[in-house]
Protein backbone atom coordinates (compact mmCIF):
# COMPACT_ATOMS: atom_id res chain seq x y z
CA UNK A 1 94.60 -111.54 29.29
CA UNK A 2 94.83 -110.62 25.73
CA UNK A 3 92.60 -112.23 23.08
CA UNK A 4 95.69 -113.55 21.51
CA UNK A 5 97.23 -115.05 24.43
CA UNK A 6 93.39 -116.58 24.82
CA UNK A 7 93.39 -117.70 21.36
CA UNK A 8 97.15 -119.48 21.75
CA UNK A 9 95.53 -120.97 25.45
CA UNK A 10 92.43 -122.38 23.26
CA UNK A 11 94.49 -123.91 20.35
CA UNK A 12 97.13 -125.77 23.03
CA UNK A 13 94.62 -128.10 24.65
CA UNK A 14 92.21 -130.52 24.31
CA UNK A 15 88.56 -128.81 24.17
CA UNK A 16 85.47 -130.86 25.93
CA UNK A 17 82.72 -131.72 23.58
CA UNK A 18 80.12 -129.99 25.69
CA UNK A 19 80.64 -127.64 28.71
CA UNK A 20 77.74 -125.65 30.97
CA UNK A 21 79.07 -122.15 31.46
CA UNK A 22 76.53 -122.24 34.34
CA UNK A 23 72.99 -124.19 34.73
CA UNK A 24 71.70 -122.16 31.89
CA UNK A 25 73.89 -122.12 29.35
CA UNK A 26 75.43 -125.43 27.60
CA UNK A 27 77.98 -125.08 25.03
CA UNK A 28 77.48 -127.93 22.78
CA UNK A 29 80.02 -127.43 20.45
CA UNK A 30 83.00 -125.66 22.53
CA UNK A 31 85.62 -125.68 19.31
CA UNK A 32 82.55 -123.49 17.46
CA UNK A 33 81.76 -121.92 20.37
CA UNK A 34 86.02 -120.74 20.77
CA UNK A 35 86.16 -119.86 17.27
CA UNK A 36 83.14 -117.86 16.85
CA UNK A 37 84.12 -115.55 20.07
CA UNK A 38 87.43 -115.18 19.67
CA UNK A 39 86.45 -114.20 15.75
CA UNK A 40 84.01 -111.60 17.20
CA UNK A 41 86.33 -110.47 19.60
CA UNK A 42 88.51 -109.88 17.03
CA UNK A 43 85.98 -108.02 15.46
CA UNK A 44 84.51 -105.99 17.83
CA UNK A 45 86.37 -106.34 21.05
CA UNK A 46 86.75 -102.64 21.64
CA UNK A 47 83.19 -101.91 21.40
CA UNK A 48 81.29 -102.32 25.07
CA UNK A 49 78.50 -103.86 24.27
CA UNK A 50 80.69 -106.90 23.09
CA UNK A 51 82.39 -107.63 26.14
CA UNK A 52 80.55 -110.24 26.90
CA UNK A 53 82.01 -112.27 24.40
CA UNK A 54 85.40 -112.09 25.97
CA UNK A 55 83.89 -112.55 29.72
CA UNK A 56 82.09 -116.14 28.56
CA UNK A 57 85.93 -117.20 27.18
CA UNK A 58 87.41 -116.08 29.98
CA UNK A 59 84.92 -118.09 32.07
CA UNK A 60 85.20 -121.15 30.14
CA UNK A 61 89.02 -121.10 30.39
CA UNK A 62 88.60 -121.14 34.47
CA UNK A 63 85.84 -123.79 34.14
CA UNK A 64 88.52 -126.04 31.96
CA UNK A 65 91.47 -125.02 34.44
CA UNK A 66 89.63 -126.00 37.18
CA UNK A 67 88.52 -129.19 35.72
CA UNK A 68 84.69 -129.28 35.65
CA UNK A 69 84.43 -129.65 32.46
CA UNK A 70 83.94 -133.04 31.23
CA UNK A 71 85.99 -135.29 29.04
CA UNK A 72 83.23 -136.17 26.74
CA UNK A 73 79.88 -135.88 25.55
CA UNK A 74 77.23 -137.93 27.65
CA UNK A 75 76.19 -139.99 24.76
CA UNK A 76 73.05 -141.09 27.27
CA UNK A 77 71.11 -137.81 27.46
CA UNK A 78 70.63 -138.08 23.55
């Protein structure tokens, strides 16, 4: 998948508040969190050491597919 076809995918739907990528890493603020990647990937997406960037939006896009991400923040843990 192409980081435009991620960035059209990203702008079509409805982003969660928060997400956990795994049990280590919460995204707090997914729309920043999109934005920021797909502006690095942009940037730098044919240099290696960046791939990672492209790997955590591909893995949030599966998370959101496969609905475990949730619909809002949890106002309680604040």
């Amino acid at each position: 998948m192409s980081i435009e076809e991620l960035e059209t995918y990203f702008e079509g739907i409805d982003l969660p508040e928060t997400v956990y990528l795994n049990p280590a890493i919460k995204i707090t603020d997914v729309k920043k969190f999109v934005r920021s990647h797909i502006i690095t990937v942009k940037a730098h997406g044919h240099i290696r050491a960046y791939s990672s960037f492209m790997d955590r939006l591909l893995q949030l896009k599966e998370i959101i597919e496969a609905g475990n991400a949730p619909k809002t923040t949890d106002q309680s843990s604040m």
